[in-house]
Protein backbone atom coordinates (compact mmCIF):
# COMPACT_ATOMS: atom_id res chain seq x y z
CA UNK A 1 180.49 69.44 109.66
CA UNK A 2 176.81 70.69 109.90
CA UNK A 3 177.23 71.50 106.63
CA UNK A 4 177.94 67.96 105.58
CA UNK A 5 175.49 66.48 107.62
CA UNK A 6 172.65 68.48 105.99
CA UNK A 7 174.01 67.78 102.21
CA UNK A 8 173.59 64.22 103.53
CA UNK A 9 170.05 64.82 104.46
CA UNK A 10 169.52 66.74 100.98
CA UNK A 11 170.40 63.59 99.05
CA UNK A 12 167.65 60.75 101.11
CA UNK A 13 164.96 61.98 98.77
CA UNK A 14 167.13 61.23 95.88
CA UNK A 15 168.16 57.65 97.16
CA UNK A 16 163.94 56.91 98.30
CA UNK A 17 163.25 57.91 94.73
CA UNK A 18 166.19 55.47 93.51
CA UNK A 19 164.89 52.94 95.73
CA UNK A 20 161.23 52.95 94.07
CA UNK A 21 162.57 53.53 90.66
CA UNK A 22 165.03 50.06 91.59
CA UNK A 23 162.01 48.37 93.00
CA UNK A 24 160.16 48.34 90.34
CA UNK A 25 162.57 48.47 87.55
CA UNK A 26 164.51 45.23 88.43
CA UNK A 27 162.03 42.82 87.41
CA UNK A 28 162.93 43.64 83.76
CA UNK A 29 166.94 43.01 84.32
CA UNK A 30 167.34 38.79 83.59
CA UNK A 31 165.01 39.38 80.50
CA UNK A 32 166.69 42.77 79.29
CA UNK A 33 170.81 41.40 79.83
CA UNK A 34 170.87 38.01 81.48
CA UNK A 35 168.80 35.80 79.78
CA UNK A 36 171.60 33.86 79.06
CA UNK A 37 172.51 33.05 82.41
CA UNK A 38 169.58 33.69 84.64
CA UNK A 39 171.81 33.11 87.84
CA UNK A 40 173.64 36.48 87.12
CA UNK A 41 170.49 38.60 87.03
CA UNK A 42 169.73 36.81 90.15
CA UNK A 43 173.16 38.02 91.35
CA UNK A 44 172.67 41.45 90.36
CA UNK A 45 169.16 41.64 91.65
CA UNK A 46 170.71 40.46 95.61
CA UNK A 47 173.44 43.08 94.50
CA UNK A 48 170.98 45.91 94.37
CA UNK A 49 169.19 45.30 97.11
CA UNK A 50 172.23 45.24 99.69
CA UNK A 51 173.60 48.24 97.86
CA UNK A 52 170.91 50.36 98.18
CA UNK A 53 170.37 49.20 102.42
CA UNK A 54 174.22 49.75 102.28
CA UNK A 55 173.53 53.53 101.28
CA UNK A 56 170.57 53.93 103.64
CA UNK A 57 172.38 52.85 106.64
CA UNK A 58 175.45 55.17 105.83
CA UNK A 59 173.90 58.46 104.83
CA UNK A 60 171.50 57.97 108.23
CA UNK A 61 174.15 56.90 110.64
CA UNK A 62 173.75 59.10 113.70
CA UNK A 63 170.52 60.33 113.25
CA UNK A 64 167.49 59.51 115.28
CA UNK A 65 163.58 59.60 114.73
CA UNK A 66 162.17 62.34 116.90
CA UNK A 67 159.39 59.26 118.14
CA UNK A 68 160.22 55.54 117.68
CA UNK A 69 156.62 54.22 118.15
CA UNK A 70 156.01 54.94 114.42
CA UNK A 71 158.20 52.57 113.44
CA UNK A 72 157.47 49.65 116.09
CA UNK A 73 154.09 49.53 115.08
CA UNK A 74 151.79 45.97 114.95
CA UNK A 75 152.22 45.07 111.41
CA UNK A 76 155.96 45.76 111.53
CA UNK A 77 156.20 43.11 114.46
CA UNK A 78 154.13 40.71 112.96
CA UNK A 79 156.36 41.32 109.37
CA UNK A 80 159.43 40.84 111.56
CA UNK A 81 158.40 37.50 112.81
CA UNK A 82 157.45 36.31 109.30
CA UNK A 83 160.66 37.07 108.46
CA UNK A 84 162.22 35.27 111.33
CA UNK A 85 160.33 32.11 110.22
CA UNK A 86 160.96 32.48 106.57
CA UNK A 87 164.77 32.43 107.54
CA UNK A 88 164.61 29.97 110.16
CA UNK A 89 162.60 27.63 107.33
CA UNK A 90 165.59 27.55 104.74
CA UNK A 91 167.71 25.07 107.26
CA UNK A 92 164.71 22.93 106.46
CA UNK A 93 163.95 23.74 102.70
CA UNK A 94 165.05 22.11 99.87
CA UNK A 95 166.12 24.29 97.83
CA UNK A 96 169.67 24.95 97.38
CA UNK A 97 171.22 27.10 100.45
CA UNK A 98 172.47 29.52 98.22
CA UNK A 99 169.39 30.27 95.85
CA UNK A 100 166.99 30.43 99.22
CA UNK A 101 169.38 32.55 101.46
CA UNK A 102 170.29 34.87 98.41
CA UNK A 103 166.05 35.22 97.89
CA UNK A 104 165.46 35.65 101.67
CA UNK A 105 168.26 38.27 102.19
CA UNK A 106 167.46 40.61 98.65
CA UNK A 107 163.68 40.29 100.34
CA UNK A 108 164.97 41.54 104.26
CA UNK A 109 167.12 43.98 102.92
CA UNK A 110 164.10 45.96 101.04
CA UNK A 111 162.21 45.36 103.31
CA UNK A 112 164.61 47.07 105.94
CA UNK A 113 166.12 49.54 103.59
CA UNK A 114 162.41 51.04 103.32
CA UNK A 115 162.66 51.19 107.58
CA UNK A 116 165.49 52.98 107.55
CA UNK A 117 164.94 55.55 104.91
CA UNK A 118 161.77 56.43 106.53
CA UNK A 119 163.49 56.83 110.07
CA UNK A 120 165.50 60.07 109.22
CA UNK A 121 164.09 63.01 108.27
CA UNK A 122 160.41 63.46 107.59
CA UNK A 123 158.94 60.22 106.68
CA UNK A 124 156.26 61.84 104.24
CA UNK A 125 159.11 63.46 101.95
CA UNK A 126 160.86 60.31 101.43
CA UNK A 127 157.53 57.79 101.18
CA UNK A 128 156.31 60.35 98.36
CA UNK A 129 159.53 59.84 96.60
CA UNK A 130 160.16 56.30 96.58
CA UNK A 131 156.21 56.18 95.53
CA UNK A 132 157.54 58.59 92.23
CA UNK A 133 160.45 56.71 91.94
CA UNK A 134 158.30 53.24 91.62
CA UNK A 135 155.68 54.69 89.29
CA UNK A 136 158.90 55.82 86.89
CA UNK A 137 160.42 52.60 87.15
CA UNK A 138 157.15 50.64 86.41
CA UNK A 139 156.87 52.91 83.28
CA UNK A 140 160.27 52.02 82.09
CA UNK A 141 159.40 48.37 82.34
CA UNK A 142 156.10 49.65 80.22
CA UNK A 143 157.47 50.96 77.89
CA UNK A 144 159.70 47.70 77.30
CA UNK A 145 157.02 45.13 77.27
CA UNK A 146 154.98 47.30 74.53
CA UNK A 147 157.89 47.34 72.79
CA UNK A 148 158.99 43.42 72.54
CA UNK A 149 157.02 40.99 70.41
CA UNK A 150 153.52 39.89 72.20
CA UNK A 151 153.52 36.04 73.26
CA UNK A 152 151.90 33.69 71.14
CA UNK A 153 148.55 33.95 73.71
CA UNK A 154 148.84 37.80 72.58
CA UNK A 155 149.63 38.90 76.14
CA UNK A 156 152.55 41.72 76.90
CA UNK A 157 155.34 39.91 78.12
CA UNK A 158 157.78 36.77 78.34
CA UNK A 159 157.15 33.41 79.81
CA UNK A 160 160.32 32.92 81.55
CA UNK A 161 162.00 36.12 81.89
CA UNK A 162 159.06 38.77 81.92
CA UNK A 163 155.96 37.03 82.87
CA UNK A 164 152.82 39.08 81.94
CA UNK A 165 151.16 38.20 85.88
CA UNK A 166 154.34 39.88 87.72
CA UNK A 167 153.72 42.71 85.55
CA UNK A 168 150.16 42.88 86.58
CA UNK A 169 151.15 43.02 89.91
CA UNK A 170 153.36 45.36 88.85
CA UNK A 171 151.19 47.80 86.70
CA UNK A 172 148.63 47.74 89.00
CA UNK A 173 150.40 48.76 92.51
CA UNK A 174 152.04 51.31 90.32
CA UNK A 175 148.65 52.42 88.72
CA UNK A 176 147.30 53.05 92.48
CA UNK A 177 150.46 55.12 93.69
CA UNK A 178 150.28 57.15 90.54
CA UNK A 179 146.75 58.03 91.49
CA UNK A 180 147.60 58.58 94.95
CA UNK A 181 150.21 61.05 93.83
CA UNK A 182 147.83 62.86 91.08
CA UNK A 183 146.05 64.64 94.67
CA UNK A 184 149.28 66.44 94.50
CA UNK A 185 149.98 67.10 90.92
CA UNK A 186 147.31 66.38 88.22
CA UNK A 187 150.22 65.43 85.83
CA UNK A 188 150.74 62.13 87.55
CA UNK A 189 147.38 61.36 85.97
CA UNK A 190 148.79 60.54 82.84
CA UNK A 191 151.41 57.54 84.21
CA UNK A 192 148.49 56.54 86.22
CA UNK A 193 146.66 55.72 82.46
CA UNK A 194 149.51 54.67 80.35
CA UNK A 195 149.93 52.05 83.42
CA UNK A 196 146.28 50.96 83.86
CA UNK A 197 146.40 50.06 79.79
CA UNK A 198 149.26 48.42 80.50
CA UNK A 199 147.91 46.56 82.91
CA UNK A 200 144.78 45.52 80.74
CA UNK A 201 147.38 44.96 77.62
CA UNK A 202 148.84 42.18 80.15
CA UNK A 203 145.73 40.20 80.23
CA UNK A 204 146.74 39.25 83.73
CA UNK A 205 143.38 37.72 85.20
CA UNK A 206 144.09 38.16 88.66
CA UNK A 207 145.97 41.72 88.63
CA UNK A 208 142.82 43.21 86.38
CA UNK A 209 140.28 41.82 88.48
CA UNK A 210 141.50 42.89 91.47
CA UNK A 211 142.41 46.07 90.27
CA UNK A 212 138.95 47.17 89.04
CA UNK A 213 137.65 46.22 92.47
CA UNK A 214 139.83 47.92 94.46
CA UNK A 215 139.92 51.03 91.70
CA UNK A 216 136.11 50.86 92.48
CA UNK A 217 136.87 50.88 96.12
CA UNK A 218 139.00 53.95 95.86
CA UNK A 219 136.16 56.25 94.06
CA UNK A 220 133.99 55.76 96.15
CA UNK A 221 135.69 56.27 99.20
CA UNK A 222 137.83 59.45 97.89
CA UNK A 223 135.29 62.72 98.26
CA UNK A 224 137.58 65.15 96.74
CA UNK A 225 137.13 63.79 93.59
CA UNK A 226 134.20 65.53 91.52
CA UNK A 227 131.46 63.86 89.57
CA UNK A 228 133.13 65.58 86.41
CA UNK A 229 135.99 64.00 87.42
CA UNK A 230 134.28 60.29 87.76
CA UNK A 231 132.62 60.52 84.54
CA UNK A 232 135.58 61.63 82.70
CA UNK A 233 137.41 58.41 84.58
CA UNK A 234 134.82 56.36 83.32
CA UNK A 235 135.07 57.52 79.64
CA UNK A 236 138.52 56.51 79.69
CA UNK A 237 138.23 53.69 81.07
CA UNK A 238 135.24 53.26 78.20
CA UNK A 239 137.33 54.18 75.36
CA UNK A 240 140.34 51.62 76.54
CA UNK A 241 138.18 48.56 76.32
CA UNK A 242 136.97 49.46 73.33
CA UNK A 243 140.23 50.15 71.63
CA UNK A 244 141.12 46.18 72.98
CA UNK A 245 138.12 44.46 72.50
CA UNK A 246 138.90 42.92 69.65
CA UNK A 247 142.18 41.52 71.06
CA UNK A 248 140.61 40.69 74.69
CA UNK A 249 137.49 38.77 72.61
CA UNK A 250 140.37 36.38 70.80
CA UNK A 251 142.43 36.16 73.95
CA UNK A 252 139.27 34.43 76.37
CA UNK A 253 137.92 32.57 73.32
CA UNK A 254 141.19 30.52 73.64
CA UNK A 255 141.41 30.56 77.07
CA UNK A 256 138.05 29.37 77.51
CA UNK A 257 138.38 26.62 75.46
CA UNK A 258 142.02 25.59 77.21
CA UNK A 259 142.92 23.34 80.17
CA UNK A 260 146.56 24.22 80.74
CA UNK A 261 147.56 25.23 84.29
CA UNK A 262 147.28 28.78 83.64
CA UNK A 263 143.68 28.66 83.19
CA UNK A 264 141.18 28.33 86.16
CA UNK A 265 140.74 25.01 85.38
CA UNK A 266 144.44 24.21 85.71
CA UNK A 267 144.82 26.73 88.48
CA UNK A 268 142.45 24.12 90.59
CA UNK A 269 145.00 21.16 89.65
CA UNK A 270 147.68 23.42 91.20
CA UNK A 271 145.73 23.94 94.29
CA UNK A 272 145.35 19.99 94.52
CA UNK A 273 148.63 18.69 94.03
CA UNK A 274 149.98 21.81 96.46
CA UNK A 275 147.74 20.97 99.55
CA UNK A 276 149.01 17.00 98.51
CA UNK A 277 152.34 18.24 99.35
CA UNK A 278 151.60 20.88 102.04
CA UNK A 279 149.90 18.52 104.33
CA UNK A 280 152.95 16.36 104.59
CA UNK A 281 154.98 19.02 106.36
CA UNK A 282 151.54 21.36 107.70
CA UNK A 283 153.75 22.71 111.19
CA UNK A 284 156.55 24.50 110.00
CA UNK A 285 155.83 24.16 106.08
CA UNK A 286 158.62 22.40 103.24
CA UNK A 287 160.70 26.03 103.79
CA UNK A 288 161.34 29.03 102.03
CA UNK A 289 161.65 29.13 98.50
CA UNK A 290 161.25 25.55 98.45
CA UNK A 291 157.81 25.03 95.94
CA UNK A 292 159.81 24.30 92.30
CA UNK A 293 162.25 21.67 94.20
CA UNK A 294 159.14 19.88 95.77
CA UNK A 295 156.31 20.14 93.62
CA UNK A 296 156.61 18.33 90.19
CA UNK A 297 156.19 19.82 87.09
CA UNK A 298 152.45 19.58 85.39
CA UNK A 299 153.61 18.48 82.14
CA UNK A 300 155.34 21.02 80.17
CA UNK A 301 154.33 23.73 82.89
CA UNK A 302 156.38 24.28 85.83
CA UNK A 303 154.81 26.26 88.30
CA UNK A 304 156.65 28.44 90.56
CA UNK A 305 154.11 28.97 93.52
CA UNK A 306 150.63 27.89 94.66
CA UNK A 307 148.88 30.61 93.13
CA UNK A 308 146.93 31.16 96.06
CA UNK A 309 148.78 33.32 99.07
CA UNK A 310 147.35 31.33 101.82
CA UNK A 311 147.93 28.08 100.46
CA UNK A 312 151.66 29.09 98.91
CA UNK A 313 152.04 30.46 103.31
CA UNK A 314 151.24 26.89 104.26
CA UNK A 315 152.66 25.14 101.86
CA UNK A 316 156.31 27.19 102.81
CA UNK A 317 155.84 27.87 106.48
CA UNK A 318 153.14 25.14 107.42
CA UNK A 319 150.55 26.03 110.13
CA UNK A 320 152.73 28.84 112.23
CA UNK A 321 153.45 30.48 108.51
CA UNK A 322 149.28 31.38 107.95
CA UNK A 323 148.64 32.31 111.21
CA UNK A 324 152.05 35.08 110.92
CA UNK A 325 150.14 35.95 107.39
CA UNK A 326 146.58 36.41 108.54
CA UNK A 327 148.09 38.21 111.97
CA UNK A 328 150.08 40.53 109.67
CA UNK A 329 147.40 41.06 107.38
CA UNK A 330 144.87 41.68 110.42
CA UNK A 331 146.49 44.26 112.24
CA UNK A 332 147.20 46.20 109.00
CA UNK A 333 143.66 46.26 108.21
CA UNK A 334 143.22 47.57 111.64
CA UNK A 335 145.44 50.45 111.85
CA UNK A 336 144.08 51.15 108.04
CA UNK A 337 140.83 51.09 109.32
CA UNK A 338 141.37 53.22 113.17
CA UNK A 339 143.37 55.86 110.83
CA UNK A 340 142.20 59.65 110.17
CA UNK A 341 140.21 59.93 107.00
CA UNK A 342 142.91 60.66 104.34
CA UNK A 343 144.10 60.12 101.02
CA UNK A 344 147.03 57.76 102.05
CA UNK A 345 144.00 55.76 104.65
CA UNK A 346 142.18 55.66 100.71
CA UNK A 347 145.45 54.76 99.11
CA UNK A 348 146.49 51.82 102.32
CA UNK A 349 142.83 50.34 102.26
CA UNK A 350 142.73 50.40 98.04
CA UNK A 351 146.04 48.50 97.82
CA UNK A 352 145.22 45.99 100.92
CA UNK A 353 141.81 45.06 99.09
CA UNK A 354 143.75 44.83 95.94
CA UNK A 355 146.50 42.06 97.61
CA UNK A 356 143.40 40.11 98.89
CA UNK A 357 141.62 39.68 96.03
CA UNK A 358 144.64 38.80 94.06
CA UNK A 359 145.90 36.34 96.16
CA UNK A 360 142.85 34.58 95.52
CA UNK A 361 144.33 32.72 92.84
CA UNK A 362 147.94 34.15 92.91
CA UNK A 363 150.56 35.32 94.72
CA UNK A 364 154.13 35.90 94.92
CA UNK A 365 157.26 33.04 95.19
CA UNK A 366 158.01 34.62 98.16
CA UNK A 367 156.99 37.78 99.09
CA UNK A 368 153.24 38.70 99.69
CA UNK A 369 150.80 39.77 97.09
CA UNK A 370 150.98 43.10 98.84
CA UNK A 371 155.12 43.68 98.87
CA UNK A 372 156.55 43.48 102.30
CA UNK A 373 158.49 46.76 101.82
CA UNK A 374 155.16 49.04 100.86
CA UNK A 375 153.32 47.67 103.77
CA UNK A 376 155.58 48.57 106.20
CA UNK A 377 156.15 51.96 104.51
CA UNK A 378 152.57 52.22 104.52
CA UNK A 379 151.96 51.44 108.45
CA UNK A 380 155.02 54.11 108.75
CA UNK A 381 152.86 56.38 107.82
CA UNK A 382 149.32 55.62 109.27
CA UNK A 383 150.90 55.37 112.57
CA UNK A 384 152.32 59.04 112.28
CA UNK A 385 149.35 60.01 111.23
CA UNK A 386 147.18 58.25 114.30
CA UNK A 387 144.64 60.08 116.51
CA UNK A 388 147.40 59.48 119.64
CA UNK A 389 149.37 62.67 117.88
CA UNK A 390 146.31 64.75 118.00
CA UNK A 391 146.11 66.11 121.36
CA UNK A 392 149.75 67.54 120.83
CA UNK A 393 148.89 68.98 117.26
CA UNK A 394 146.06 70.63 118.97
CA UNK A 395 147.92 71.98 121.72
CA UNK A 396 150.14 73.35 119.52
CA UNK A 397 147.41 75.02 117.99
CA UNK A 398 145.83 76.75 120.70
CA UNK A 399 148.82 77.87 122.03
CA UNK A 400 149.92 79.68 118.57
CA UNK A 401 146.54 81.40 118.68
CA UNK A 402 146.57 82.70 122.26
């Protein structure tokens, strides 16, 4: 029976690394089998997600976490009671039951998959795998956009089914883990630039802007990395632009010149005729997933969210919903900020500036710019790794030297 139990234990690094790979992968699925009927990639996506908190549940059942104030921390309460209101809000949205509750239960289920992986075992094994397992996924989904036909704006992608600003969001999350996991093995360095191309071959404003800012963030706050190391960075970095500057110089002569609702221009008509609608309902919001069956399309262009997080929290949960976000947001940056100096406090602070920037002008249809699931992984972590445990490390310490 021990026996069994410990196989059991063997194979949670294998399901966090299927998790990541899942995470990230999936957002390819309705454009790579189901663009025919949408509704079954939608299907398969909810499918995934219960299947994979199905197996987390079962191969942990039993076990408990040697300390359960890791996994109570702030952020984790206030993500709980976003999720309360998100789920209380589709009685009131109007979007259809199933579509909203399908959305809202894929979105719980990551979030609490990640919870429960984390609980058994040691947490650092199985964050570092699902953070390999993302960065493989995300190159998959690489790998596919470079290889299907660029749109007619010359951006990697697919309107509908592949849109070149989720894979930003994608590319660039996955860009920052693979960094993050190059302080263990230098070989991750080379996902970490076939991903940050990516990300630039995307053309996705908000991602790439964000990025560079928070990418700037991260050298400067990570000492171990050597001024050799910088400069060769920044040669890279060189030798990509220049490689695409001939395509990036065509791409923002037409955007420049354009007024459609995916330019900044059109962003701010967005912005408008959201608040227009958000103010109508600004308590409790028009409900979860509820943007596409309120707001009206802007011509041709149907947009799916308010391209701003704030506004998109208001506009879905009203007043309560952006005081939950900044709360949640808030006490994240806090326990980022009270942490030890170390590479995941570089990596947590990096990908928190990263969300906030981004979420300047876009966000998510329903999750946050910075995924639900890899902030509470992240607070996981940065609680375990608080000053509190440091008297008892210590301890430890001097008595194994006496």
């Amino acid at each position: 029976m021990a026996s069994t139990v410990d196989k059991t234990r063997d194979d949670l690094p294998l399901l966090s690394a299927a998790t990541g790979f899942i995470f990230a992968f999936r957002v390819s699925l309705t454009f790579l089998w189901f663009q025919d009927e949408p509704q079954s990639g939608t299907i398969v996506w909810l499918a995934l997600s219960l299947i994979l908190l199905s197996l987390a549940t079962l191969f942990t059942i039993g076990s408990a976490p040697n300390s359960t104030a890791p996994y109570r921390t702030p952020p984790i309460r206030w993500a709980a009671a976003l999720l309360g209101l998100s789920f209380a809000s589709i009685f009131w949205s109007q979007a259809p039951l199933d579509a909203a509750a399908g959305y809202w239960l894929s979105w719980a289920a990551d979030v609490a998959t990640v919870w429960i992986l984390l609980r058994d075992g040691d947490p650092e094994i199985k964050a570092a795998a699902i953070m390999k397992g993302f960065v493989y996924g995300a190159c998959i989904v690489a790998i596919v956009a470079w290889a299907i036909p660029a749109r007619d704006d010359l951006r990697l992608g697919d309107e509908i089914f592949l849109h070149p600003n989720t894979l930003g969001l994608l590319f660039a999350i996955a860009t920052l883990l693979a960094i993050h996991l190059a302080h263990e093995t230098t070989l991750w360095r080379w996902p970490a630039l076939f991903l940050a191309t990516t990300l630039l071959r995307t053309i996705s404003k908000s991602a790439i802007f964000a990025f560079l800012l928070a990418f700037c963030f991260y050298l400067l706050r990570d000492s171990t990395l050597s001024r050799k190391i910088k400069i060769r960075i920044g040669i890279a970095a060189t030798a990509v632009l220049v490689s695409l500057s001939g395509l990036l110089e065509a791409y923002f002569t037409t955007y420049a010149a354009g007024t459609d609702p995916e330019t900044l221009t059109g962003r701010t008509i967005i912005w408008a005729m959201s608040l227009e609608y958000a103010i109508k309902k600004p308590i409790f919001g028009n409900g979860f997933y509820s943007y596409r069956f309120v707001v009206p399309p802007f011509g041709l262009f149907e947009a799916q969210q308010a391209h701003n997080e704030l506004l998109q929290q208001f506009f879905a949960f009203g007043a309560v919903g952006v005081l939950l976000t900044i709360g949640l947001y808030w006490t994240f940056f806090r326990q980022v900020r009270r942490a030890p100096a170390s590479h995941l406090k570089t990596l947590a602070g990096t990908i928190l500036l990263f969300a906030l920037v981004r979420g300047l002008t876009d966000t998510q249809i329903y999750d946050l710019s910075l995924p639900l699931w890899l902030m509470i992984m992240l607070s996981i972590l940065l609680s375990i790794r608080t000053p509190q445990s440091q008297p008892a490390e210590t301890a430890l310490y001097e008595t194994s030297t006496t």
